[in-house]
N, C-alpha and C. Protein backbone atom coordinates (compact mmCIF):
# COMPACT_ATOMS: atom_id res chain seq x y z
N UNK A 1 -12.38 8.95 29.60
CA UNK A 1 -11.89 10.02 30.44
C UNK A 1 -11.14 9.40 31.63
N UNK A 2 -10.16 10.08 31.92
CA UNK A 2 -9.08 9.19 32.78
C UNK A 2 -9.85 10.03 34.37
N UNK A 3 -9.70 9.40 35.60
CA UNK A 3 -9.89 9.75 36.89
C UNK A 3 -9.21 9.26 37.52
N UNK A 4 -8.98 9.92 39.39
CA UNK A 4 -8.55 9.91 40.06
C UNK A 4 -8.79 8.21 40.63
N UNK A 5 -7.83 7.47 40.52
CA UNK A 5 -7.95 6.10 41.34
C UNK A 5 -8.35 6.31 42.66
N UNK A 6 -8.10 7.10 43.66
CA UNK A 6 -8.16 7.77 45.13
C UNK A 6 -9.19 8.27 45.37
N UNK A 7 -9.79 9.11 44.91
CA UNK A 7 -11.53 9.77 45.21
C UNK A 7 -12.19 9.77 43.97
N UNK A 8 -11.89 9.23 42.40
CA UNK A 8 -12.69 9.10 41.21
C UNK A 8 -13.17 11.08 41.00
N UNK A 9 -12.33 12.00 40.88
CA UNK A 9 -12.63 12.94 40.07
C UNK A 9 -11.99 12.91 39.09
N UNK A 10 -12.94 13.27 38.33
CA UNK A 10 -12.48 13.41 36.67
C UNK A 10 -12.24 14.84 35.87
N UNK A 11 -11.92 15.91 36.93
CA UNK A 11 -11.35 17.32 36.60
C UNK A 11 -10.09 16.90 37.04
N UNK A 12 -8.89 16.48 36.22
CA UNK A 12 -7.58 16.60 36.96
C UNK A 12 -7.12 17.89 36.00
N UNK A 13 -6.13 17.64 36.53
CA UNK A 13 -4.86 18.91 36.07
C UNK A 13 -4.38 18.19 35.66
N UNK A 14 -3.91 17.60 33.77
CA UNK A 14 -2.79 17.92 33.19
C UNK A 14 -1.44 19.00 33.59
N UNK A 15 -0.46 18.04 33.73
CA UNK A 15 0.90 19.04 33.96
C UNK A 15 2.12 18.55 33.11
N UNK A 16 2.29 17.42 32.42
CA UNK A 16 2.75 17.43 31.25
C UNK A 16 2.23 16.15 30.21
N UNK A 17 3.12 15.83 29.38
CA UNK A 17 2.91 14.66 28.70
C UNK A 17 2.26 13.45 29.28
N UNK A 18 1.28 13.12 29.39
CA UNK A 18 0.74 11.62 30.20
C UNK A 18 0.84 11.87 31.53
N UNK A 19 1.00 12.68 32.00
CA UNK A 19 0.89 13.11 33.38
C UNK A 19 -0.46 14.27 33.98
N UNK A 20 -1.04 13.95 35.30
CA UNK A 20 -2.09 14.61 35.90
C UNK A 20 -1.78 14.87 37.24
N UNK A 21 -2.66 15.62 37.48
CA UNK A 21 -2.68 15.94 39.01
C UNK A 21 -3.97 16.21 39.75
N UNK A 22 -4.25 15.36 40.74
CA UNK A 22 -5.16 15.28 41.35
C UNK A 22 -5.30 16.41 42.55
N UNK A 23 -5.95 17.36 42.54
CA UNK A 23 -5.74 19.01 43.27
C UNK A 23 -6.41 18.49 44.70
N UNK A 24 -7.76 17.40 44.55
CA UNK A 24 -8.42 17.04 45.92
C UNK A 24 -7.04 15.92 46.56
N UNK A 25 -6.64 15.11 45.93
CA UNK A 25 -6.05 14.17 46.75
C UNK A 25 -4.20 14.29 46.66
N UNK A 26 -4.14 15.18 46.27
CA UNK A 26 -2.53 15.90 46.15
C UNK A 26 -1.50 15.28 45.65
N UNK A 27 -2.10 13.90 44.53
CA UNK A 27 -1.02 13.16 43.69
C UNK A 27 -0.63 13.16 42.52
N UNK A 28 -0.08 12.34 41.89
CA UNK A 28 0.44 12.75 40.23
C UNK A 28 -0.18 11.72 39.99
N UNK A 29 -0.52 11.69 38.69
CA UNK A 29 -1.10 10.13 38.08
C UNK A 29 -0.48 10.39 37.02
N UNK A 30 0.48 8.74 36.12
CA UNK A 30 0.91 9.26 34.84
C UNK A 30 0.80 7.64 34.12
N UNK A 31 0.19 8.07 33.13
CA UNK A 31 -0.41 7.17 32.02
C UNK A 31 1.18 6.64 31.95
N UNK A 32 1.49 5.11 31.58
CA UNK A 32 1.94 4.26 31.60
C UNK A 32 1.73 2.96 30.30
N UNK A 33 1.49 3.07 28.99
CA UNK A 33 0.77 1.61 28.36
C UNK A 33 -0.86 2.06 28.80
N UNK A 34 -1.24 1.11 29.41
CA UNK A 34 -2.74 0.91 29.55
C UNK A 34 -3.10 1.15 30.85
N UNK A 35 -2.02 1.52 32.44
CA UNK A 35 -1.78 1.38 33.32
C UNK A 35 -1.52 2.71 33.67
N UNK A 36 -1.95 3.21 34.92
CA UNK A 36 -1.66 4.53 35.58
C UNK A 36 -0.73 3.99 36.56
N UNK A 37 -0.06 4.71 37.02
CA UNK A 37 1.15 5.37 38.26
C UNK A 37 0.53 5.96 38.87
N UNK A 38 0.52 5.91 40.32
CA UNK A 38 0.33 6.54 41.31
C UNK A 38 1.08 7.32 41.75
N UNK A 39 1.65 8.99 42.09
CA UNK A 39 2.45 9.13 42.85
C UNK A 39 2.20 10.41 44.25
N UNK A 40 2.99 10.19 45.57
CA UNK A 40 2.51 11.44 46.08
C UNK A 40 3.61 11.91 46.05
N UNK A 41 3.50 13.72 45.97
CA UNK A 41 4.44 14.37 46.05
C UNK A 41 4.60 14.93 47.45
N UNK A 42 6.09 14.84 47.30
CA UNK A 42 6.69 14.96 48.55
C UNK A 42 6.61 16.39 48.67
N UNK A 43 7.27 17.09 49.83
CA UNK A 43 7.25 18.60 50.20
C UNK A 43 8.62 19.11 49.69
N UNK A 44 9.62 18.15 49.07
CA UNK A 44 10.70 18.47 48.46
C UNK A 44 10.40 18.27 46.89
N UNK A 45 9.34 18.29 46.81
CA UNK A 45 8.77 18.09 45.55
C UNK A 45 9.64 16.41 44.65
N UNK A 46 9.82 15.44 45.31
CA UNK A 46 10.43 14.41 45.10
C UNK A 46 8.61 13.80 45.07
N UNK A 47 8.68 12.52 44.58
CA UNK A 47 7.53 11.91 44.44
C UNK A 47 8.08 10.23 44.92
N UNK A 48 6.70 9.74 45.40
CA UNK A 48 6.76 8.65 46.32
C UNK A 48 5.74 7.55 45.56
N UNK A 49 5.92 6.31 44.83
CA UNK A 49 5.37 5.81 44.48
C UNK A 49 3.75 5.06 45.44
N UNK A 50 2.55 5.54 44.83
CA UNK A 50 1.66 4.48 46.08
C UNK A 50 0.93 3.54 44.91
N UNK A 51 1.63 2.80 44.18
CA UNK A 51 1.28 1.68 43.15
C UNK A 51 0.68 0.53 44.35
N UNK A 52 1.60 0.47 45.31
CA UNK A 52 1.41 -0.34 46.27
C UNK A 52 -0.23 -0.88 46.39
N UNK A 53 -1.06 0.56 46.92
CA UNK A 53 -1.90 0.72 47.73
C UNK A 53 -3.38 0.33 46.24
N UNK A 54 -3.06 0.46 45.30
CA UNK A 54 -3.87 0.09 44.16
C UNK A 54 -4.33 -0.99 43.65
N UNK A 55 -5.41 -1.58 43.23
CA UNK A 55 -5.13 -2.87 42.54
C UNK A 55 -4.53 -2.67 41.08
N UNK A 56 -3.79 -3.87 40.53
CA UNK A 56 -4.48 -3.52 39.04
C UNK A 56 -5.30 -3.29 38.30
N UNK A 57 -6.69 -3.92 38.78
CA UNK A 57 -7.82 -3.26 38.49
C UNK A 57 -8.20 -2.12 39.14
N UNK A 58 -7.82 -1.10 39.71
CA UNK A 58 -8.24 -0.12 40.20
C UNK A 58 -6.80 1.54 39.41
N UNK A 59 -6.18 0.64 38.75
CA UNK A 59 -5.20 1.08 38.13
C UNK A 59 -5.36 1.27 36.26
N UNK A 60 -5.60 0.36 35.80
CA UNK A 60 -6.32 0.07 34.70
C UNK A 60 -6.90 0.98 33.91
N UNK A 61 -6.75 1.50 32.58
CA UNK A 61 -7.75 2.41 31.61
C UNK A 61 -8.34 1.49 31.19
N UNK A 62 -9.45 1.97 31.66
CA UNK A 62 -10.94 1.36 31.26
C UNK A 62 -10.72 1.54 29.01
N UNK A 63 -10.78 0.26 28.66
CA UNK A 63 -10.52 0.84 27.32
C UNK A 63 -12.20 1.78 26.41
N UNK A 64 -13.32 1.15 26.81
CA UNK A 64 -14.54 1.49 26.50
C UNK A 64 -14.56 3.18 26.96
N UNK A 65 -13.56 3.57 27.81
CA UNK A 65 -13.99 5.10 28.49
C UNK A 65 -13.30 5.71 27.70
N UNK A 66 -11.65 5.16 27.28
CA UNK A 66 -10.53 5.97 27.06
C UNK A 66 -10.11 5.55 25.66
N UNK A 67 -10.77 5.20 24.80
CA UNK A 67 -10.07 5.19 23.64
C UNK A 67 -9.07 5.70 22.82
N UNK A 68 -9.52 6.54 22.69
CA UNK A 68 -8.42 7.72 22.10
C UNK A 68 -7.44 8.03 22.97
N UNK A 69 -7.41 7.71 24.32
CA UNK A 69 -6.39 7.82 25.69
C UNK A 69 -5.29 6.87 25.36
N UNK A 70 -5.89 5.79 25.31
CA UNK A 70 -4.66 4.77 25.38
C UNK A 70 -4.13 4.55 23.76
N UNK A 71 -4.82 4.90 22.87
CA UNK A 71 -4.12 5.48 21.52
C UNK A 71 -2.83 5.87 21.66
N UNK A 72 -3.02 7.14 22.09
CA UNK A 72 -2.24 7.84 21.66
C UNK A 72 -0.95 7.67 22.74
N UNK A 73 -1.13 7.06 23.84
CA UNK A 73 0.12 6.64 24.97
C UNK A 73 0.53 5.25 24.14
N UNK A 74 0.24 4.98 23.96
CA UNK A 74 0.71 3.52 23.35
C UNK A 74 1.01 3.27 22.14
N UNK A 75 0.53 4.74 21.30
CA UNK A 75 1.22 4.79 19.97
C UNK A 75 0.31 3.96 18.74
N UNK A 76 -1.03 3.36 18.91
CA UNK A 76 -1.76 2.63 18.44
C UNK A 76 -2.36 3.54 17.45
């Protein structure tokens, strides 16, 4: 099950293909390979990368959680 890198909830909002939305912390997260994206959305609805502020390990699909997750993004 994929979660919020930022506060770890695991109710996001799907809003399209490999993409989520975190409703408590007001960002997009979008599956990537094996790797999430961070993004915040702007008030022009433009989005602002915060990959920055992440580790890679704090970025990371856990593969033991997400099996069938990273399947199907990666085409496996």
């Amino acid at each position: 099950m994929i979660h919020c890198p930022n506060c770890h909830l695991k109710d996001l909002g799907k809003i399209g293909n490999h993409q989520y939305y975190c409703g408590r912390c007001c960002i997009e997260i979008v599956i990537q390979k094996e790797h999430l994206s961070v993004f915040q959305v702007e008030e022009d609805g433009s989005l602002s990368s915060l990959d920055d502020l992440f580790s890679e390990e704090e970025r990371r699909i856990n593969r033991e959680e997400s099996p069938q997750l990273i399947q199907k993004v990666s085409g496996r």
